[in-house]
N, C-alpha and C. Protein backbone atom coordinates (compact mmCIF):
# COMPACT_ATOMS: atom_id res chain seq x y z
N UNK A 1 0.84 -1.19 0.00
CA UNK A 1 0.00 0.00 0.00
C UNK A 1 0.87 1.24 0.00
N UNK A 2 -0.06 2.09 -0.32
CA UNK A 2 1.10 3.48 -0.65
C UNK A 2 1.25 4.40 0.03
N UNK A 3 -0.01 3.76 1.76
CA UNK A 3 -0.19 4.83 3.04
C UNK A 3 0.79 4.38 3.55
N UNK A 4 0.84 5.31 4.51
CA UNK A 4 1.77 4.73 5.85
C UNK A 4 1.36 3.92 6.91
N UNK A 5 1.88 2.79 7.17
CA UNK A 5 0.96 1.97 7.95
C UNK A 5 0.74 2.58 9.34
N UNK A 6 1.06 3.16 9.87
CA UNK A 6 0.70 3.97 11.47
C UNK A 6 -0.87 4.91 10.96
N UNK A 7 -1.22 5.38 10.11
CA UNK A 7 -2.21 5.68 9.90
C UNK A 7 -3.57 4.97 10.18
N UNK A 8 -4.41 5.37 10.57
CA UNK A 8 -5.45 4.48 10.41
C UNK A 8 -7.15 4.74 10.07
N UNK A 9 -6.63 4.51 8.36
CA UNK A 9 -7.97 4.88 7.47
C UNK A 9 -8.18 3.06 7.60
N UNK A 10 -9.75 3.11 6.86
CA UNK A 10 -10.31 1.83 6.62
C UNK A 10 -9.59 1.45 5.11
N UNK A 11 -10.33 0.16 5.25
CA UNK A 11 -9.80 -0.63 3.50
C UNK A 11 -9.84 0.51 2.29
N UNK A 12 -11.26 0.49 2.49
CA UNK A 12 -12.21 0.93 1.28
C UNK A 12 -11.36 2.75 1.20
N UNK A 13 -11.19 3.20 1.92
CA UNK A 13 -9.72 4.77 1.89
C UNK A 13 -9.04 4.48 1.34
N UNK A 14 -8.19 3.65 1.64
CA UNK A 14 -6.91 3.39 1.11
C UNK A 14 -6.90 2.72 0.04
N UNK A 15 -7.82 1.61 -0.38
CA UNK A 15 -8.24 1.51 -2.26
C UNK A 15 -8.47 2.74 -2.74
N UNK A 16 -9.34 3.69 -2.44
CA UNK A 16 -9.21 4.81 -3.22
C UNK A 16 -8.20 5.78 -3.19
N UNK A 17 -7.26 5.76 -2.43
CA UNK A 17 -6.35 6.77 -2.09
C UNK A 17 -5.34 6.09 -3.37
N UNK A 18 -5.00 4.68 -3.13
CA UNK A 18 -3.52 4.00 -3.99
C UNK A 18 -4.36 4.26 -5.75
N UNK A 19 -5.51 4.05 -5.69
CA UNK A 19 -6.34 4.36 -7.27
C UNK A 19 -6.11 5.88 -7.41
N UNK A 20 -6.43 6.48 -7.00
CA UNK A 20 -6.14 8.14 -7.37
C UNK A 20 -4.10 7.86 -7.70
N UNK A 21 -3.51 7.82 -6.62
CA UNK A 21 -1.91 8.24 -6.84
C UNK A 21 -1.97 7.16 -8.14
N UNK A 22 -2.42 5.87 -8.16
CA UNK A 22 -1.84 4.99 -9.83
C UNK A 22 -2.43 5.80 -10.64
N UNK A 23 -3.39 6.35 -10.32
CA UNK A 23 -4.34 7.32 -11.69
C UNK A 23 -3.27 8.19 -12.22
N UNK A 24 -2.62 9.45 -11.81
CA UNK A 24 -1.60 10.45 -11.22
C UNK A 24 -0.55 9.54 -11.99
N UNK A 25 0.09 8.50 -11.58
CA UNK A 25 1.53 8.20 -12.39
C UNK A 25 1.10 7.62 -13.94
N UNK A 26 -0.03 6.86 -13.72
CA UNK A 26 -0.06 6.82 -15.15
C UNK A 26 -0.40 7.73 -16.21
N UNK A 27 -0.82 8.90 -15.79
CA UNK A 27 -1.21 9.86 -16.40
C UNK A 27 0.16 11.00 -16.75
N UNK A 28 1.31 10.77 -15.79
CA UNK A 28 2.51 11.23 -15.94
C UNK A 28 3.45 10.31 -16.75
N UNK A 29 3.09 9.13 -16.53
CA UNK A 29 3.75 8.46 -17.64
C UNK A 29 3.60 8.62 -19.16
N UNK A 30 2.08 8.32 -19.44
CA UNK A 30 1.58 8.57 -20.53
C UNK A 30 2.13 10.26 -21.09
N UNK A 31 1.84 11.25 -20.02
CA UNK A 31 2.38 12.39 -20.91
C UNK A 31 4.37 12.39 -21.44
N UNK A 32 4.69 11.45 -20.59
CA UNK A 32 6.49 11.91 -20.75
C UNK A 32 6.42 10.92 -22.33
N UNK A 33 5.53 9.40 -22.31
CA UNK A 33 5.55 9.04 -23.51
C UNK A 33 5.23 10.08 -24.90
N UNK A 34 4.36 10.66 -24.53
CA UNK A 34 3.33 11.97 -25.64
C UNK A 34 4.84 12.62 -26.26
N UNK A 35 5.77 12.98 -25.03
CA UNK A 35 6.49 14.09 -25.32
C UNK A 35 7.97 13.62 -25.68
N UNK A 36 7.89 12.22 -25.76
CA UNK A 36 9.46 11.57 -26.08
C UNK A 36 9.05 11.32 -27.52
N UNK A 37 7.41 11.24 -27.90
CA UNK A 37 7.09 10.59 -29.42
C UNK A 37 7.49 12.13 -30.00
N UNK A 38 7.04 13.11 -29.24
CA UNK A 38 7.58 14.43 -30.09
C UNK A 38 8.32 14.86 -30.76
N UNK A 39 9.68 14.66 -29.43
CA UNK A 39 10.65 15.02 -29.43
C UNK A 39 11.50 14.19 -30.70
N UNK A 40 10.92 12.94 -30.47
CA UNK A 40 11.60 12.17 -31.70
C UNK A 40 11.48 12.47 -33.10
N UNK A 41 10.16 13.10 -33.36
CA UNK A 41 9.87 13.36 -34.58
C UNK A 41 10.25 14.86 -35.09
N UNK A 42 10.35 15.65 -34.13
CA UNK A 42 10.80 16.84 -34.58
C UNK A 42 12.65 16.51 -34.55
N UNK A 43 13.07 15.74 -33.61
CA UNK A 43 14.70 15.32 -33.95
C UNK A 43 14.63 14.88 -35.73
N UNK A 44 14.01 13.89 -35.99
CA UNK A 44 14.35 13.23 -37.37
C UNK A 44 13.76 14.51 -38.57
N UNK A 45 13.08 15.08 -38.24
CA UNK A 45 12.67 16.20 -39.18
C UNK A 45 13.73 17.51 -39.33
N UNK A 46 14.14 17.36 -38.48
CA UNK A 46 15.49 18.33 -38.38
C UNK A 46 17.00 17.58 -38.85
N UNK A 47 16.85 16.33 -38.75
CA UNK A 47 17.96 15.56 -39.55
C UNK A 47 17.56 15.04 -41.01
N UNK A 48 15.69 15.38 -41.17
CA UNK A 48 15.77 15.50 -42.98
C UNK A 48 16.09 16.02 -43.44
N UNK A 49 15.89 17.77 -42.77
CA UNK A 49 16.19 18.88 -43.31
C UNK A 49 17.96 18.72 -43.50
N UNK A 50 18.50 18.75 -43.01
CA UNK A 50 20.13 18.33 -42.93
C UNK A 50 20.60 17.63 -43.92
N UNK A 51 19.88 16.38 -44.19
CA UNK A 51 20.15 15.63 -45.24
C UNK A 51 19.88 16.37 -46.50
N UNK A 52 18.83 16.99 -46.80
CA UNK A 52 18.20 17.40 -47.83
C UNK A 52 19.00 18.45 -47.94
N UNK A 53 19.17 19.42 -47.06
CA UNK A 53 20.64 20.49 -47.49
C UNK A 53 21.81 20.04 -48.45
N UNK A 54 22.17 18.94 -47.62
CA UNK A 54 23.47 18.60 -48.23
C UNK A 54 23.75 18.17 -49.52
N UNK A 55 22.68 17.00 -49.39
CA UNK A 55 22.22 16.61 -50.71
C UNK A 55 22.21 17.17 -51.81
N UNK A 56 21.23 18.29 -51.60
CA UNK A 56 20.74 19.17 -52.30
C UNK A 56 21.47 19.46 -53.92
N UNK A 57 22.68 20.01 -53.57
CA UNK A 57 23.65 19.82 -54.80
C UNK A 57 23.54 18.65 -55.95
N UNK A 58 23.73 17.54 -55.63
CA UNK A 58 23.44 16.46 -56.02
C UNK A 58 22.30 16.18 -56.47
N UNK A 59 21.59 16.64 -55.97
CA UNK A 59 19.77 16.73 -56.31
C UNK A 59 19.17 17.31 -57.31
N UNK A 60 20.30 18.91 -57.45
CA UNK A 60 19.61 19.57 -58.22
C UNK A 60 19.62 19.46 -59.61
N UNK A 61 17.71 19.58 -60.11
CA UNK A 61 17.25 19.00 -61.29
C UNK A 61 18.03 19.54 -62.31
N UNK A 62 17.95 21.06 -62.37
CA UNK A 62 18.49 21.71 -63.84
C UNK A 62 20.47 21.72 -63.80
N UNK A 63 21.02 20.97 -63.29
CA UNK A 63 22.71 20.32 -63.54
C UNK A 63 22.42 19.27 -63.80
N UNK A 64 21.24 18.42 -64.38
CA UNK A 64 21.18 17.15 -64.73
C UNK A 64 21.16 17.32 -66.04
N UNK A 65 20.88 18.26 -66.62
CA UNK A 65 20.36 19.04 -68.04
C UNK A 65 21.47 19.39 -68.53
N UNK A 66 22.48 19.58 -67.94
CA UNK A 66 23.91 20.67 -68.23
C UNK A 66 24.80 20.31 -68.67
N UNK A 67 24.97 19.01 -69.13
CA UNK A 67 26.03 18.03 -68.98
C UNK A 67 26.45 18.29 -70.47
């Protein structure tokens, strides 16, 4: 249990007390997941852009024409 045992609530308290705090972490979990899926996708979108810079040269259509 997630009281302190010197306390002394009944059963039926302390099921609702440990349900609220699991409510609370999973709801903190779920957001750090929300914000690691973010973070990941704005990382790889910032390493397309990078790629696509570099690339770019190589890419470009009208030096394919030039030859």
């Amino acid at each position: 249990m997630l009281i302190r045992e010197e306390e002394d609530l009944d059963p039926i308290k302390t099921q609702i007390f440990d349900a609220v705090v699991g409510f609370d972490e999973e709801q903190t979990l779920k957001a750090k997941r929300i914000q690691s899926k973010r973070l990941l996708h704005v990382r790889r979108a910032i390493e397309q852009r990078h790629e696509e810079m570099e690339l770019s040269p190589y890419l470009d259509n009208e030096s394919w024409f030039e030859e």
